[in-house]
N, C-alpha and C. Protein backbone atom coordinates (compact mmCIF):
# COMPACT_ATOMS: atom_id res chain seq x y z
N UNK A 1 0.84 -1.19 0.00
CA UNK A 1 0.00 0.00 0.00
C UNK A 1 0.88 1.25 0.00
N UNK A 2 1.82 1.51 0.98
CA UNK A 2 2.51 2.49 1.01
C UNK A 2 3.74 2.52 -0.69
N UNK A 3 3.90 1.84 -0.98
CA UNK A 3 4.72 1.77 -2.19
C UNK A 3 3.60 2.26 -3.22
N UNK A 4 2.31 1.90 -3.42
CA UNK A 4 1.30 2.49 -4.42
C UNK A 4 0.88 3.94 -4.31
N UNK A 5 0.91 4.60 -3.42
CA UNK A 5 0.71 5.38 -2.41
C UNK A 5 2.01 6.56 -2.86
N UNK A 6 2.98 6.06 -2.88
CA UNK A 6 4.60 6.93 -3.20
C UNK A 6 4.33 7.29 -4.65
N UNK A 7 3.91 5.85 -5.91
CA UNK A 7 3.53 5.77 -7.49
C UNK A 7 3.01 6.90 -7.62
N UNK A 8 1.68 6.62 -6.82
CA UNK A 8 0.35 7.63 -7.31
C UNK A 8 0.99 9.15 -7.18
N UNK A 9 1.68 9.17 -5.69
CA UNK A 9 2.15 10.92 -5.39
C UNK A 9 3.34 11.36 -6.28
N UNK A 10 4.12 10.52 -7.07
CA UNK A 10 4.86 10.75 -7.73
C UNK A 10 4.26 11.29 -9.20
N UNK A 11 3.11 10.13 -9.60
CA UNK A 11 2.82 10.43 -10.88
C UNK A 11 2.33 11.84 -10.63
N UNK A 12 1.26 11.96 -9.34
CA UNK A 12 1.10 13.59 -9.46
C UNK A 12 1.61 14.89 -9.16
N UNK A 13 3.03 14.52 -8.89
CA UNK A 13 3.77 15.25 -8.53
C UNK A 13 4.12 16.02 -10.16
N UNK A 14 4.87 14.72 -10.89
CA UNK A 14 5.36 15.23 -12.32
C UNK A 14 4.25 15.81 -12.70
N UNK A 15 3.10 15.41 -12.82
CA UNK A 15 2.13 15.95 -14.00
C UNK A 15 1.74 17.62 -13.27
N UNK A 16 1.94 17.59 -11.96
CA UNK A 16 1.83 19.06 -11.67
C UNK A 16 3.20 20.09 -12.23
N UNK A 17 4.34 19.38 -12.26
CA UNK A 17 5.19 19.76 -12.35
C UNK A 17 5.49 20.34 -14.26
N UNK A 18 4.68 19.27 -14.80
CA UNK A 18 5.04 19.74 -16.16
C UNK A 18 3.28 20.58 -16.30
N UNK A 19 2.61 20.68 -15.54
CA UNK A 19 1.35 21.82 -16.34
C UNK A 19 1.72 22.94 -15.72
N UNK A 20 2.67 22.87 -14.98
CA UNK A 20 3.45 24.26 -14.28
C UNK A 20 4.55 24.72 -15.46
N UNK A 21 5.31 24.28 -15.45
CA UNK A 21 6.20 24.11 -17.15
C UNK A 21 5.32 24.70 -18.09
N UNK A 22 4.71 23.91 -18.73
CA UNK A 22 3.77 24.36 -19.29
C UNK A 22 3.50 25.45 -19.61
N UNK A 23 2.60 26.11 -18.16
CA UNK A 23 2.47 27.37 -17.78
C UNK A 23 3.35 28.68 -17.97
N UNK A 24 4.03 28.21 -17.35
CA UNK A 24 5.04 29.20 -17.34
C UNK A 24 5.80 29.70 -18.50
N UNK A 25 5.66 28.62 -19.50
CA UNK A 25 6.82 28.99 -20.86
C UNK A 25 5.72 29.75 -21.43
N UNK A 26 3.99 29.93 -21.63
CA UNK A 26 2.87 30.08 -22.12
C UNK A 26 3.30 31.59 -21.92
N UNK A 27 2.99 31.91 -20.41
CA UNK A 27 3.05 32.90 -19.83
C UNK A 27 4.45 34.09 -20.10
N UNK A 28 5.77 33.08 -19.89
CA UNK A 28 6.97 34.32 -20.38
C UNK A 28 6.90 34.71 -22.20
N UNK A 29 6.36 33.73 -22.61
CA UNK A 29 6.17 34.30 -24.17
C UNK A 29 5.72 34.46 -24.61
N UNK A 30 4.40 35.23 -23.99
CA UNK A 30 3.03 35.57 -24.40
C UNK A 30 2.88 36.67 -25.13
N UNK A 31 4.15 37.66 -24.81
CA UNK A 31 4.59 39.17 -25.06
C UNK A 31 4.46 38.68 -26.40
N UNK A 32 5.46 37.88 -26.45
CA UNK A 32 6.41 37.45 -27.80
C UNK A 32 5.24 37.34 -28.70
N UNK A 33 3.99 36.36 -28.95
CA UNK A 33 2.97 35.57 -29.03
C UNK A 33 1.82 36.53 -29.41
N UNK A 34 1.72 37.59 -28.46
CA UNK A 34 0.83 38.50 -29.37
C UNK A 34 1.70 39.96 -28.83
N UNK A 35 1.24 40.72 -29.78
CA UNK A 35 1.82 41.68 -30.00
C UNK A 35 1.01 42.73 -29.30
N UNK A 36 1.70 43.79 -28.40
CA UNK A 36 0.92 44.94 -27.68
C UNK A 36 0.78 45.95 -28.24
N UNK A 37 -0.52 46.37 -27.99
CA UNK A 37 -0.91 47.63 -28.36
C UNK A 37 -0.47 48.44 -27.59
N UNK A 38 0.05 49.88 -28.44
CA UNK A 38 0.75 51.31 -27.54
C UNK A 38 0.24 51.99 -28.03
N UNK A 39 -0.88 52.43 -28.93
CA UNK A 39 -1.66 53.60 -29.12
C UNK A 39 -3.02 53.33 -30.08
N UNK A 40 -3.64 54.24 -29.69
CA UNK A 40 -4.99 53.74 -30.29
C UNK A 40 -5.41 54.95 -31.36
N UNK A 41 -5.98 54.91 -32.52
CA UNK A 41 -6.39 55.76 -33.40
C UNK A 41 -7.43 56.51 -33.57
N UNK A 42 -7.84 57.94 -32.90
CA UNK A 42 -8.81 58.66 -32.75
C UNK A 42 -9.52 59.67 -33.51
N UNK A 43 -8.87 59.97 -34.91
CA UNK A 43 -9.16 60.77 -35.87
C UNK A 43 -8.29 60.02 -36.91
N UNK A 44 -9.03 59.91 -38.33
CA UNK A 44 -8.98 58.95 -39.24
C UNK A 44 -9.86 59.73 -40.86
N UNK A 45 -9.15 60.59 -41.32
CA UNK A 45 -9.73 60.99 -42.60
C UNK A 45 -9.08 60.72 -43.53
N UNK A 46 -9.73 60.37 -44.97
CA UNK A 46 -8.94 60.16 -46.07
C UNK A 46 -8.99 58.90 -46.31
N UNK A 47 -7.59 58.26 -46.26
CA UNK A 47 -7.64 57.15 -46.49
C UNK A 47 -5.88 56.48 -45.60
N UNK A 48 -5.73 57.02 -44.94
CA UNK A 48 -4.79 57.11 -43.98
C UNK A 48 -4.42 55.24 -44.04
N UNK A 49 -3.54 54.79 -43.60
CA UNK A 49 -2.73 53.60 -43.97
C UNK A 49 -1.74 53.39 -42.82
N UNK A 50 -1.78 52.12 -42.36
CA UNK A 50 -0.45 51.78 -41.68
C UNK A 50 0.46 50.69 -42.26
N UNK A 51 1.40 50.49 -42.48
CA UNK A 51 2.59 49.19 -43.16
C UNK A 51 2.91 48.57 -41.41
N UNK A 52 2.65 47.40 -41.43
CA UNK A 52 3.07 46.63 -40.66
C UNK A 52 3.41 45.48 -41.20
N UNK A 53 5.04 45.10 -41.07
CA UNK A 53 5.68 43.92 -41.48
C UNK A 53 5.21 44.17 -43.29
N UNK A 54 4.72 43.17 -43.40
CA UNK A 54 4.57 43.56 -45.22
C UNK A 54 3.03 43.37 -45.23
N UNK A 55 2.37 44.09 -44.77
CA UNK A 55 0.90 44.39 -44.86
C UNK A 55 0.91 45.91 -44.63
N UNK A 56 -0.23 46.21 -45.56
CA UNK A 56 -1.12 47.80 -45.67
C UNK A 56 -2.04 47.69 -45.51
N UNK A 57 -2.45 48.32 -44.08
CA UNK A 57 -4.02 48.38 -43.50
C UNK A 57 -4.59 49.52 -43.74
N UNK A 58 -5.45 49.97 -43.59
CA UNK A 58 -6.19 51.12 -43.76
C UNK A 58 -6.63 51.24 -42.26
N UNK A 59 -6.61 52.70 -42.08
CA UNK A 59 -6.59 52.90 -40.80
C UNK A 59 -8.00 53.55 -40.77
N UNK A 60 -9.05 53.47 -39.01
CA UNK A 60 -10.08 53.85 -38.99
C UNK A 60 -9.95 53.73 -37.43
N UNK A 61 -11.13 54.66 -36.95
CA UNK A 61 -10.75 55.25 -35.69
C UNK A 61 -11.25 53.67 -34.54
N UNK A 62 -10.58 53.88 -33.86
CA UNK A 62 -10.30 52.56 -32.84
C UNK A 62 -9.44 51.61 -33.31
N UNK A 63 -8.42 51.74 -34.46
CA UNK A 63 -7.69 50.60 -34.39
C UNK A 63 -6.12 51.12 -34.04
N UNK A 64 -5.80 49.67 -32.95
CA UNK A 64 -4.84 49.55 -32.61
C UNK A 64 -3.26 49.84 -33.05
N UNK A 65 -2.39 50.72 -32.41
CA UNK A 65 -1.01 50.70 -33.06
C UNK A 65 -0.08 49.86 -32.58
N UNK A 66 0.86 49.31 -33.49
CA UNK A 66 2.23 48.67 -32.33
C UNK A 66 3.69 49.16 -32.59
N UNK A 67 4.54 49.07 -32.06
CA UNK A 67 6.05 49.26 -32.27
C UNK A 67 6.37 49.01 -33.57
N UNK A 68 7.32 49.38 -34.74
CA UNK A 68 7.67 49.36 -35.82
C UNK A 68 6.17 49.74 -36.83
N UNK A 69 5.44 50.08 -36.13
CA UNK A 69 4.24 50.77 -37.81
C UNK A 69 4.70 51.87 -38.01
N UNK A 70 4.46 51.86 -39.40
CA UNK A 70 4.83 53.41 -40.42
C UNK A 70 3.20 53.87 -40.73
N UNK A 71 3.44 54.90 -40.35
CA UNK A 71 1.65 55.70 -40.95
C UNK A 71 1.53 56.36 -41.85
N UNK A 72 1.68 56.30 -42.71
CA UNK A 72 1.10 57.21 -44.17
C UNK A 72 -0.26 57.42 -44.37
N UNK A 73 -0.11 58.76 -45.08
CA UNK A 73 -1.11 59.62 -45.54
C UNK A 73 -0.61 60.20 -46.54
N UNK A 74 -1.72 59.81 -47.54
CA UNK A 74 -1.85 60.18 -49.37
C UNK A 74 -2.20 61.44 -48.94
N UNK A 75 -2.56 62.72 -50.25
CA UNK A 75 -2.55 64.01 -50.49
C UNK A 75 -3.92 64.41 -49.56
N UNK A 76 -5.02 63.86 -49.21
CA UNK A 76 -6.35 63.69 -48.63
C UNK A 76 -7.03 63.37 -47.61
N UNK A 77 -5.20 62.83 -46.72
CA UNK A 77 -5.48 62.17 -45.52
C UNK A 77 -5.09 62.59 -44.45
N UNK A 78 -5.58 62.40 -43.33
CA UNK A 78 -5.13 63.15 -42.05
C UNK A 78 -5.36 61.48 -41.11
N UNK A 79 -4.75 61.47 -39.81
CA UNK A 79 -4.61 60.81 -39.01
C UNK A 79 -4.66 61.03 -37.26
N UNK A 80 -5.17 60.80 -36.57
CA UNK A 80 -4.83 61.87 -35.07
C UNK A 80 -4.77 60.04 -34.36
N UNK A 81 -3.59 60.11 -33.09
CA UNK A 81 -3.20 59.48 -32.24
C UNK A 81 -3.02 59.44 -31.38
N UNK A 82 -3.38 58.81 -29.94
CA UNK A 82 -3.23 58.82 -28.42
C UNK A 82 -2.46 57.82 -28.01
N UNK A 83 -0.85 57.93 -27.65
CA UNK A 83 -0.71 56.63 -27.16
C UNK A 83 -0.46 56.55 -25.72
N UNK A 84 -0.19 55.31 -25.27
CA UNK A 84 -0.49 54.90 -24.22
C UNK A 84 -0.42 55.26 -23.21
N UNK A 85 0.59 56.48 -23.00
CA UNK A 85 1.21 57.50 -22.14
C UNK A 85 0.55 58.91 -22.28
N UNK A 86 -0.99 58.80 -22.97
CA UNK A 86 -1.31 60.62 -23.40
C UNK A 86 -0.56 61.33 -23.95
N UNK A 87 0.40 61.06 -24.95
CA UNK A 87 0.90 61.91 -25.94
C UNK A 87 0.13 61.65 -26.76
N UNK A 88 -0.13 62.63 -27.89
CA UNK A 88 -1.11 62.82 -29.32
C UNK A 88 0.11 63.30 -30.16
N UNK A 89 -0.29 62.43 -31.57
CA UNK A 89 -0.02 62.84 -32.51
C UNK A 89 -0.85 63.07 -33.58
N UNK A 90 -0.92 64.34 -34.47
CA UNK A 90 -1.63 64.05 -35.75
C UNK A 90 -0.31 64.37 -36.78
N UNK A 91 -0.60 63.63 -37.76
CA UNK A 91 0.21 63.29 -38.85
C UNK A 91 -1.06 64.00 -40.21
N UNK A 92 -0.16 64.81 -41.00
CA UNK A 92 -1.37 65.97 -41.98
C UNK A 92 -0.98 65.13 -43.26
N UNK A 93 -1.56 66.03 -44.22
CA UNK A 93 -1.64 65.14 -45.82
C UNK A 93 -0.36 64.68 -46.03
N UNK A 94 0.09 63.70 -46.96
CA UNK A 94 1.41 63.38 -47.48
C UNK A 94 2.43 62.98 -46.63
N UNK A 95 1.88 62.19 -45.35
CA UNK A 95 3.78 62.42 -44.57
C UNK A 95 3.91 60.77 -44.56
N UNK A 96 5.04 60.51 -43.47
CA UNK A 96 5.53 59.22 -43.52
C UNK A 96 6.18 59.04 -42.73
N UNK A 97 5.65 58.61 -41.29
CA UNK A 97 6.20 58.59 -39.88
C UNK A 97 6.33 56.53 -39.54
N UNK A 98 7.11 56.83 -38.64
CA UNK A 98 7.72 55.71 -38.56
C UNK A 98 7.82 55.39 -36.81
N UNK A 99 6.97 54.64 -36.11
CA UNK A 99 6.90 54.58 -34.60
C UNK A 99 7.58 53.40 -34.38
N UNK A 100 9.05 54.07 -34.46
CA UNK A 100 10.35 53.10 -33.95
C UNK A 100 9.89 52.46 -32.61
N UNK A 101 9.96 53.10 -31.85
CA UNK A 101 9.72 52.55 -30.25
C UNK A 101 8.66 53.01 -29.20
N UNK A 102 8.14 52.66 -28.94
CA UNK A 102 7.09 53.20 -27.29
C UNK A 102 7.47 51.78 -26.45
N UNK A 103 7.77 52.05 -25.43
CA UNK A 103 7.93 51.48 -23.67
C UNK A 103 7.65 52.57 -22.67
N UNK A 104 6.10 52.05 -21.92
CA UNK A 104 5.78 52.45 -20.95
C UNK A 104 5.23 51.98 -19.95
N UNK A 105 6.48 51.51 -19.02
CA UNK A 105 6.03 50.64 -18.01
C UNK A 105 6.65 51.23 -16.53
N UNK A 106 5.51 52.46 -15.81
CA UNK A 106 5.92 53.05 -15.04
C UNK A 106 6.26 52.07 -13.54
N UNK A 107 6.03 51.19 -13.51
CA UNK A 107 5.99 50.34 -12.16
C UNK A 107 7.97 49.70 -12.55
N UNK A 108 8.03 49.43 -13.74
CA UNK A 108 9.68 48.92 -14.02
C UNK A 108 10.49 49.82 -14.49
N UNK A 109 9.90 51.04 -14.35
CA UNK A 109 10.77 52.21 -14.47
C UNK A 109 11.13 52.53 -15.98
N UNK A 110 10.29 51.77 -17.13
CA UNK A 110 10.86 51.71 -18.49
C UNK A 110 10.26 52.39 -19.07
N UNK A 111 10.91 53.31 -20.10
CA UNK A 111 10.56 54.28 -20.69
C UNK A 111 11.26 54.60 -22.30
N UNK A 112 11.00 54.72 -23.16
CA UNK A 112 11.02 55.10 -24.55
C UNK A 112 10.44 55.59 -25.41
N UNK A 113 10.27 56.22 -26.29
CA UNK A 113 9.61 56.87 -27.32
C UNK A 113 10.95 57.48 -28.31
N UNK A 114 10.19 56.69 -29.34
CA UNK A 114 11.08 57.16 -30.62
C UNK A 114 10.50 57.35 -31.63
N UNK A 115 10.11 58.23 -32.81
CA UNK A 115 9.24 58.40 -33.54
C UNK A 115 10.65 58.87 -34.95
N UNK A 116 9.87 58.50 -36.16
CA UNK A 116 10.93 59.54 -37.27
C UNK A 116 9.79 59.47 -38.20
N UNK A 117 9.88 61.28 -38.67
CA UNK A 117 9.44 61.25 -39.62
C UNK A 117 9.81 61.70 -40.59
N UNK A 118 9.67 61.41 -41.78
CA UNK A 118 10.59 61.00 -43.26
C UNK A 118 10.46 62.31 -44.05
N UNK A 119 8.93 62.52 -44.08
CA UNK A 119 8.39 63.24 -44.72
C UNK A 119 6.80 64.23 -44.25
N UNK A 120 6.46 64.96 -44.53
CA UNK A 120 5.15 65.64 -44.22
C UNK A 120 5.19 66.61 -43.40
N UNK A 121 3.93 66.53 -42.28
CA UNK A 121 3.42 67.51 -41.64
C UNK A 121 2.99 66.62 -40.19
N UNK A 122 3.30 67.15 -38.81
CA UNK A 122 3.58 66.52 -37.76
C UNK A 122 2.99 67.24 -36.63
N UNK A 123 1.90 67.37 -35.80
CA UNK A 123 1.59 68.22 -34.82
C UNK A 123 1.75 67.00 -33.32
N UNK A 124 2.43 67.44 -32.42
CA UNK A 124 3.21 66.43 -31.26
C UNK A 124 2.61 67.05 -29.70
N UNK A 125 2.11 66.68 -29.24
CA UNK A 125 2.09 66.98 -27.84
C UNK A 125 2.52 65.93 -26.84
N UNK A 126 3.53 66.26 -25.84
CA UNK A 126 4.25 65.01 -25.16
C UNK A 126 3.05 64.68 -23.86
N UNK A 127 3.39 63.61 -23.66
CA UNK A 127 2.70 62.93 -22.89
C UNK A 127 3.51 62.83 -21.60
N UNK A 128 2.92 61.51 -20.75
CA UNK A 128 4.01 61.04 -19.70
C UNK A 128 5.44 60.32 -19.58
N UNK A 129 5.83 60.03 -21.06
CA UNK A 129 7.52 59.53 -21.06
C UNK A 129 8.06 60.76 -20.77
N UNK A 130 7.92 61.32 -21.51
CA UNK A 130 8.78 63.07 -21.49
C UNK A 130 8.71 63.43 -20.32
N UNK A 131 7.64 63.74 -19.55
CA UNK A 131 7.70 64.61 -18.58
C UNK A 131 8.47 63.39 -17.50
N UNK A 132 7.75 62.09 -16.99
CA UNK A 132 9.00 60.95 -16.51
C UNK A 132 10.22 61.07 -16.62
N UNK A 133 11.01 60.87 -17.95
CA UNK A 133 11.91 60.75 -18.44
C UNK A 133 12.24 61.90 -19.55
N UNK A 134 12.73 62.44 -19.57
CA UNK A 134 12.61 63.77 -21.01
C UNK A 134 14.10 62.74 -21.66
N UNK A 135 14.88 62.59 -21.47
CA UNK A 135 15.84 61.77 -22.11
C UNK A 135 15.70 60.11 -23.18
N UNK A 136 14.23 60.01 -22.47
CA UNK A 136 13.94 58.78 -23.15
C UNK A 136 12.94 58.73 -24.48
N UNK A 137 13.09 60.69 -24.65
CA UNK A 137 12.24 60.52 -26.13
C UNK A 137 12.92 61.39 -27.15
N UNK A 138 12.57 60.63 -28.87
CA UNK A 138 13.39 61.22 -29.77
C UNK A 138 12.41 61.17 -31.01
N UNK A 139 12.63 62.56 -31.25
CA UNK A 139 11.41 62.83 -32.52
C UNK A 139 12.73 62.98 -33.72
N UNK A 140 12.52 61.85 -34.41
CA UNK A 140 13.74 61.85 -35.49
C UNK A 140 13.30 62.34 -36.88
N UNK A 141 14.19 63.67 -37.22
CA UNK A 141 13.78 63.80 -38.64
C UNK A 141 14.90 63.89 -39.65
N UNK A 142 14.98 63.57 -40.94
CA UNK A 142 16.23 63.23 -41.72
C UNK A 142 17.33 64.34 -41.39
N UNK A 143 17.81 65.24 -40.98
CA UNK A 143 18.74 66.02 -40.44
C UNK A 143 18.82 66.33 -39.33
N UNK A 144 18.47 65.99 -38.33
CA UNK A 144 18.48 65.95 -37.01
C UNK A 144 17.21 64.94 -35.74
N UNK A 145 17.69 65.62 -34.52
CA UNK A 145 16.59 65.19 -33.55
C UNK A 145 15.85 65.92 -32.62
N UNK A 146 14.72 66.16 -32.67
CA UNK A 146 14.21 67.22 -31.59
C UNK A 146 13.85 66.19 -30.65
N UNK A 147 14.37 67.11 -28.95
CA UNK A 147 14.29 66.64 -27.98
C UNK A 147 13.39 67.43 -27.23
N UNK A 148 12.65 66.61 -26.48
CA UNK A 148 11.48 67.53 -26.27
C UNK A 148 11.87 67.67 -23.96
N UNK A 149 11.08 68.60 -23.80
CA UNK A 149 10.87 68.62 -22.32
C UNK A 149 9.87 68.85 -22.02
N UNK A 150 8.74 67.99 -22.33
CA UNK A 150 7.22 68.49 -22.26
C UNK A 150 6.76 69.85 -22.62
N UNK A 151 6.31 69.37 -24.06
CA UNK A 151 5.98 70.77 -24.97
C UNK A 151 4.67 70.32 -26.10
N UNK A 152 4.45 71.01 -26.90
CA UNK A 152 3.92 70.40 -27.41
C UNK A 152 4.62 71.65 -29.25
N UNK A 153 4.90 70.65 -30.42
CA UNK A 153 5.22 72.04 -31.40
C UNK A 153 4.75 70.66 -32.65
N UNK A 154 5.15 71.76 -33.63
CA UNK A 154 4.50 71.54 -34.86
C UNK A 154 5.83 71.63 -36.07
N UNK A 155 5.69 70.23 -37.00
CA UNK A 155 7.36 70.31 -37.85
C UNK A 155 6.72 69.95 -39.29
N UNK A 156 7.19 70.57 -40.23
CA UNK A 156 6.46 70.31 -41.55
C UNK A 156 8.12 69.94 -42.26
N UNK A 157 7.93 68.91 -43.39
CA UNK A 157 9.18 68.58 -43.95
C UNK A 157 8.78 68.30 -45.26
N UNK A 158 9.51 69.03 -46.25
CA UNK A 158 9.12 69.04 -47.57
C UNK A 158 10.29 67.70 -48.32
């Protein structure tokens, strides 16, 4: 009895042991597994567009942004953005911005924002990385970088 008794607590020992396993690998690469949203889309005219990986979506108000989307807007289109930290962006006809990075995870102290834009018309108001961190954000445009200290300005690039 006691030897069947050891079997049984053993077998349920492992099988707890691997739905814990399991678990846990589910759980650390879940990030990985789906992809987070860092800003959401609140003004949407024209025919406004995001490139993610090798897809072109068309953008419309409530859809989701993530790290590496480029936002274009044809001659007709306008775009307005909130991300996750209350910074807004609107992006005007013709431009071509590029949302290198957002990390905002005030409890782990992590912070980033990196934006470049290529081409167009750009209206920026900083949010909570900047004012957190003013070092951890970079508005990149082909000849330089504006660094912001909680402001809010406006950059047109022909």
């Amino acid at each position: 009895i006691i030897n069947l008794y050891v079997i049984m607590m053993f077998n349920f020992y492992n099988k707890g042991v691997v739905l814990k396993k399991i678990f846990f690998t589910f759980f650390i690469f879940a990030n990985f597994l789906f992809a987070q949203s860092i800003a959401i889309v609140k003004m949407a005219k024209g025919n406004p567009v995001v490139k993610r990986d090798d897809k072109t979506i068309n953008l419309k108000i409530g859809d989701e942004l993530l790290n590496n989307d480029i936002l274009i807007t044809d001659a007709n289109s306008k775009v307005g953005v909130i991300f996750d930290d209350g910074s807004s962006l609107t992006l005007g006809e013709s431009s071509y911005l590029n949302i290198e990075e957002f990390k905002f995870k005030p409890i782990e102290e992590i912070y980033k924002f990196s934006l470049k834009l290529d081409k167009g018309k750009a209206m920026f108001e900083s949010g909570k990385v900047s004012e957190i961190s003013p070092d951890s954000f970079e508005f990149k445009i082909p000849d330089g970088i504006i660094g912001i200290r909680g402001t809010k300005f406006i950059i047109e690039l022909k």
